[in-house]
N, C-alpha and C. Protein backbone atom coordinates (compact mmCIF):
# COMPACT_ATOMS: atom_id res chain seq x y z
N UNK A 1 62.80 -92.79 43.60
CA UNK A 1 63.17 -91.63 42.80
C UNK A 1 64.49 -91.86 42.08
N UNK A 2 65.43 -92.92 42.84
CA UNK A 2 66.76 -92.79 42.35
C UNK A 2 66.66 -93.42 40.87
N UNK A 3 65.70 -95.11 40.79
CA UNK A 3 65.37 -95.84 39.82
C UNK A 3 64.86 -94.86 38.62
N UNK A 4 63.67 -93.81 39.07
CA UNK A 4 63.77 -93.13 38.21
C UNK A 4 64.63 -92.31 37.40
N UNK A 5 65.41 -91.75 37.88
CA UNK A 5 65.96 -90.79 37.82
C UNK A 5 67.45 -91.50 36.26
N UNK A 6 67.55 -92.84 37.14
CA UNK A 6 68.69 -94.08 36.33
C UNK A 6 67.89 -94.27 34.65
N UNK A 7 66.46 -94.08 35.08
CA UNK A 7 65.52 -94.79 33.89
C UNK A 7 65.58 -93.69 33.18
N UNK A 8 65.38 -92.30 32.91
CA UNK A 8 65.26 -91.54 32.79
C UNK A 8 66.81 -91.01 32.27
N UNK A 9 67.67 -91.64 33.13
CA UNK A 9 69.17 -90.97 31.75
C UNK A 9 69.27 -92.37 30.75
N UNK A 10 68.83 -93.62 31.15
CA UNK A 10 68.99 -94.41 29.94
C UNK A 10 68.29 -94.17 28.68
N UNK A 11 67.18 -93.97 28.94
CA UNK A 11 66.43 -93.65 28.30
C UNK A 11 66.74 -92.49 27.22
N UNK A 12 66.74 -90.92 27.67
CA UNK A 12 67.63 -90.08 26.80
C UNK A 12 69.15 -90.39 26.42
N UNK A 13 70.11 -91.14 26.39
CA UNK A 13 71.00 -91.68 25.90
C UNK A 13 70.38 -92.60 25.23
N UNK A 14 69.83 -93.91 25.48
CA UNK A 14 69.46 -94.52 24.52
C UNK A 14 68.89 -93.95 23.09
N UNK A 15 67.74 -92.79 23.21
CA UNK A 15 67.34 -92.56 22.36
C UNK A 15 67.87 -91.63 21.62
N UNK A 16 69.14 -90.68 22.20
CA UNK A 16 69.36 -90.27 21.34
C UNK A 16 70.78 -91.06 20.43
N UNK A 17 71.67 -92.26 20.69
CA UNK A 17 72.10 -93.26 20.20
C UNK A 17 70.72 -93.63 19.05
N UNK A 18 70.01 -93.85 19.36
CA UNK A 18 68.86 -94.27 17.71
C UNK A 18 68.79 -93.38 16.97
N UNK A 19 68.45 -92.16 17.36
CA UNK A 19 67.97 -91.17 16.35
C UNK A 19 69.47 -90.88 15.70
N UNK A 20 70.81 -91.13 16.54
CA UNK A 20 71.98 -90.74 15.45
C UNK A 20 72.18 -91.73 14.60
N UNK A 21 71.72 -92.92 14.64
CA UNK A 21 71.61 -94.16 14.12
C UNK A 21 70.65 -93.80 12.55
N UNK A 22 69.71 -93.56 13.16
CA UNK A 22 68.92 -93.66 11.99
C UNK A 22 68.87 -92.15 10.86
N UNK A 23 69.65 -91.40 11.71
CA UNK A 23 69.83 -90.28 11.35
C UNK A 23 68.41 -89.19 10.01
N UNK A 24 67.32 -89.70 10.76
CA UNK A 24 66.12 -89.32 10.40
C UNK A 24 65.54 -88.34 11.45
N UNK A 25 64.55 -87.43 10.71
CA UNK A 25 63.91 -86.82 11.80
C UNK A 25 62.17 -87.41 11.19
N UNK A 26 61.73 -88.07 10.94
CA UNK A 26 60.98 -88.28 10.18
C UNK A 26 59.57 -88.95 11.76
N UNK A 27 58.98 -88.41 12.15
CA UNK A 27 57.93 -88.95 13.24
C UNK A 27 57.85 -90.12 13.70
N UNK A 28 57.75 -90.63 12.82
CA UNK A 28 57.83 -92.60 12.71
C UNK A 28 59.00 -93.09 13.32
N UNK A 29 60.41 -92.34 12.87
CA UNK A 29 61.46 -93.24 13.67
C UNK A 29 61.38 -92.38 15.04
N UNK A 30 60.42 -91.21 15.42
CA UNK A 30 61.04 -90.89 16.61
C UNK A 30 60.36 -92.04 17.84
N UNK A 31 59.06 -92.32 17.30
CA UNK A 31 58.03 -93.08 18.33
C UNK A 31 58.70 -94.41 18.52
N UNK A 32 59.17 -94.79 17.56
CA UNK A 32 59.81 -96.28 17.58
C UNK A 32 60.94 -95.87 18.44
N UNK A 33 61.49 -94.91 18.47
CA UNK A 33 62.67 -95.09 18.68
C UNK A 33 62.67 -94.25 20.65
N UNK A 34 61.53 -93.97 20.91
CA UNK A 34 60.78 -93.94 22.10
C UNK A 34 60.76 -94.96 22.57
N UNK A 35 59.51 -95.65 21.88
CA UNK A 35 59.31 -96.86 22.85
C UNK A 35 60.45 -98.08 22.65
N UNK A 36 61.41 -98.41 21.48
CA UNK A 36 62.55 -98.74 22.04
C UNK A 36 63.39 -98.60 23.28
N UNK A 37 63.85 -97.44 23.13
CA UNK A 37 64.54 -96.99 24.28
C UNK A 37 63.92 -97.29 25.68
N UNK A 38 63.13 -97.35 25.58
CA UNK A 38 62.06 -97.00 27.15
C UNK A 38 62.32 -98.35 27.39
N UNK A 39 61.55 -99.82 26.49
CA UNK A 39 62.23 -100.88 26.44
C UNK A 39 63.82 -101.25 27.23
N UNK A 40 64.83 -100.77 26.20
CA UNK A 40 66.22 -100.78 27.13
C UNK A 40 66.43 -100.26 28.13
N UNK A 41 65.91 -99.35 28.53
CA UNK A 41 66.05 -98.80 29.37
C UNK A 41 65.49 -99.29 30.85
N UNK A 42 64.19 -100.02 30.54
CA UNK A 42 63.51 -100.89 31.31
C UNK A 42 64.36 -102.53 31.66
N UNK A 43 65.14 -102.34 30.38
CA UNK A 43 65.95 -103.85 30.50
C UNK A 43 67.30 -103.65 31.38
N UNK A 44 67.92 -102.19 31.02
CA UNK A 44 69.24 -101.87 31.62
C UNK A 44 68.99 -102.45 33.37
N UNK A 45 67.65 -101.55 34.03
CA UNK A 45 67.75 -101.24 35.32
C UNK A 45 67.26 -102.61 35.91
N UNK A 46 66.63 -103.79 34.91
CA UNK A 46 66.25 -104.89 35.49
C UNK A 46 67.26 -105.57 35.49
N UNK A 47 68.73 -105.71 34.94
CA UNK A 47 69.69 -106.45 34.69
C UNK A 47 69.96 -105.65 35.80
N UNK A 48 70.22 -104.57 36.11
CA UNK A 48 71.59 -104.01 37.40
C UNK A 48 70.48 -104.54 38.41
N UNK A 49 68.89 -104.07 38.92
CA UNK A 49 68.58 -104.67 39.90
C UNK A 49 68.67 -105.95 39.75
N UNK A 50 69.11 -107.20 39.06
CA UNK A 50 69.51 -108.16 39.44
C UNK A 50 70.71 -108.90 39.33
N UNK A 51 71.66 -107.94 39.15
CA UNK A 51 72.93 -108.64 38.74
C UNK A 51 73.43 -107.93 40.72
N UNK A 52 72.69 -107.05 41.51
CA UNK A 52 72.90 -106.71 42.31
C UNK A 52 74.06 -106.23 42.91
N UNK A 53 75.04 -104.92 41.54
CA UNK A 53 76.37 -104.22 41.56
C UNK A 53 75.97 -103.29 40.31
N UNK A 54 77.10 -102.70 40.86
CA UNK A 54 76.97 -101.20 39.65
C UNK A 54 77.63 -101.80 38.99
N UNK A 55 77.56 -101.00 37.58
CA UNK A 55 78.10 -101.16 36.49
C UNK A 55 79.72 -100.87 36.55
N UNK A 56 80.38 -101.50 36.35
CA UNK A 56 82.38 -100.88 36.41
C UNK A 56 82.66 -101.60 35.00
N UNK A 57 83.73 -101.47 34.59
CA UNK A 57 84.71 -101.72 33.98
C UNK A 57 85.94 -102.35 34.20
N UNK A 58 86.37 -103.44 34.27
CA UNK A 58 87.76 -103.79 34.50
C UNK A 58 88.79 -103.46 33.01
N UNK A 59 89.55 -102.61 33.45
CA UNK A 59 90.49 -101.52 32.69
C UNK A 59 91.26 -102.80 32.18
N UNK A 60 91.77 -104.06 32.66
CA UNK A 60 92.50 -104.59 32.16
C UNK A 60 92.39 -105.44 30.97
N UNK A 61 91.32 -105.05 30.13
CA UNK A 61 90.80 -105.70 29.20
C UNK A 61 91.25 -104.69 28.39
N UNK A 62 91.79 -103.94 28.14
CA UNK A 62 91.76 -102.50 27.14
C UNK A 62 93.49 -102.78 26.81
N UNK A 63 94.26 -103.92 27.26
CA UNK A 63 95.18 -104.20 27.07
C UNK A 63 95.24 -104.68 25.63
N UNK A 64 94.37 -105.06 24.70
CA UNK A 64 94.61 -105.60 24.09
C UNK A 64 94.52 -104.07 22.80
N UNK A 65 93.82 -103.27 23.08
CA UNK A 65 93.93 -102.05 22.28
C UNK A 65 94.74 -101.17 21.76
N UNK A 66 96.23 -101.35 22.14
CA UNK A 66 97.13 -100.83 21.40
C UNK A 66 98.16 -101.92 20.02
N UNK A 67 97.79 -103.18 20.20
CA UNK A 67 98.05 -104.07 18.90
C UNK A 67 97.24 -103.88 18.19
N UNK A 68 95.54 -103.84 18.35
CA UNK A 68 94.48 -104.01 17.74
C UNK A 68 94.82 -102.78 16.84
N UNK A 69 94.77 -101.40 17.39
CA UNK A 69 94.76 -100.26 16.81
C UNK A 69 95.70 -100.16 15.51
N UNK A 70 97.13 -100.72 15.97
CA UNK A 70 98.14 -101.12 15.14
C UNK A 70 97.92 -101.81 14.08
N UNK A 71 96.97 -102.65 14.17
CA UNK A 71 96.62 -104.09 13.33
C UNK A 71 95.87 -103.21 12.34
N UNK A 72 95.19 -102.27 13.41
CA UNK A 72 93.81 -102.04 12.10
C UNK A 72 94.16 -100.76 11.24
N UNK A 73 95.13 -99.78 11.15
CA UNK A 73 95.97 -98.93 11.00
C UNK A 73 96.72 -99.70 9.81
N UNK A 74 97.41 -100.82 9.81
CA UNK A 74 98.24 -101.61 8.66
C UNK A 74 96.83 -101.79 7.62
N UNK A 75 96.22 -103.02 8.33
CA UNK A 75 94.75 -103.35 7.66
C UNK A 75 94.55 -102.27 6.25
N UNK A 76 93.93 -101.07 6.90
CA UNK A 76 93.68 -100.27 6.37
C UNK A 76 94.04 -99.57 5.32
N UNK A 77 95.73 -99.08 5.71
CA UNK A 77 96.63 -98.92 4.37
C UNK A 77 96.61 -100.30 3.16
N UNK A 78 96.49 -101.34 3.97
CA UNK A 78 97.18 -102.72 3.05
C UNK A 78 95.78 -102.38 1.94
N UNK A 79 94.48 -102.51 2.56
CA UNK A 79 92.85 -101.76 1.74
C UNK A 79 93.42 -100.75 0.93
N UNK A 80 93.41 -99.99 0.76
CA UNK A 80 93.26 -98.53 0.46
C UNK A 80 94.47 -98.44 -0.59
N UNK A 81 95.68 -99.23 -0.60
CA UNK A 81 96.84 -99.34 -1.73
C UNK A 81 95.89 -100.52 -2.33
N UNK A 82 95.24 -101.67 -2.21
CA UNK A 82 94.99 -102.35 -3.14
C UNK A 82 93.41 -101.95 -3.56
N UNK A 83 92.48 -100.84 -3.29
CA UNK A 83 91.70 -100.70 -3.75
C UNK A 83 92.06 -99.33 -4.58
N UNK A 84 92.74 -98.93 -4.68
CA UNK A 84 93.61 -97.77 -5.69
C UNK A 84 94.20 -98.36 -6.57
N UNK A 85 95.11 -99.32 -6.40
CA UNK A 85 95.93 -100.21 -7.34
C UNK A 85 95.19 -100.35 -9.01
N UNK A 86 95.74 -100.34 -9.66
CA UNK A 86 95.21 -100.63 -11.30
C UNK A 86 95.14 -102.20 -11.14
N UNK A 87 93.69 -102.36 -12.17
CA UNK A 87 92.90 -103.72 -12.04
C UNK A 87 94.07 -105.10 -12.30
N UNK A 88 94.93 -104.70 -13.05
CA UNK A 88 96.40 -106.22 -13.55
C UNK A 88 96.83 -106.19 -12.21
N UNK A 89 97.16 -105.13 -11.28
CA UNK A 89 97.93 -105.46 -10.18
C UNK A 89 96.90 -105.91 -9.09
N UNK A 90 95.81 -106.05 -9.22
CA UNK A 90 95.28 -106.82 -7.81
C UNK A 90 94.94 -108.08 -8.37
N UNK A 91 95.38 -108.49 -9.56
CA UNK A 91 94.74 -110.08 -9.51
C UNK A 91 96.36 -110.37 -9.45
C-alpha cells in the first residue's frame, strides 16, 4: 500500500509538472502526459527500490548559490543594457 500510495504522489506531481509544461488543455497532451508520468513514476520507485535509501539532499551543495545568483543578476543587467543599447554601440 505504501509503494502505492509513493506511485500515486509521483505520478500527480509528475503530471501536473507536464501539463504546466505544455500549458495545453487540449486531450491529446493530457493522455500522453498520463502515460508519461505513470512511466516516471514507475521509474522514480524502481530507482529508490534499488538504490535501497530515501531520497535526501545534502544541503552542502547549495553553497555554491549565492555567487551563482550574483553572477546571474550582473549577467542579466550586462543583457538587458546591451540589448537596449542603440545598434553603433553594440558593435
Amino acid at each position: 500500500m505504501h509503494a502505492l500510495r509513493r506511485f500515486l504522489v509521483w505520478w500527480v506531481v509528475l503530471l501536473a509538472l507536464w501539463m504546466e509544461l505544455v500549458s495545453s488543455t487540449d486531450w491529446s497532451y493530457l493522455f500522453v502526459g498520463l502515460g508519461t508520468s505513470a512511466v516516471a513514476a514507475g521509474s522514480a520507485l524502481l530507482a529508490h527500490h534499488s538504490m535501497q535509501q530515501r531520497y535526501s539532499m545534502d544541503w552542502r551543495w547549495a553553497r555554491w548559490f549565492v555567487p551563482a545568483a550574483a553572477s546571474i543578476l550582473g549577467d542579466t543587467l550586462r543583457l538587458t543594457r546591451l540589448l537596449f543599447a542603440p545598434a553603433a554601440e553594440r558593435a
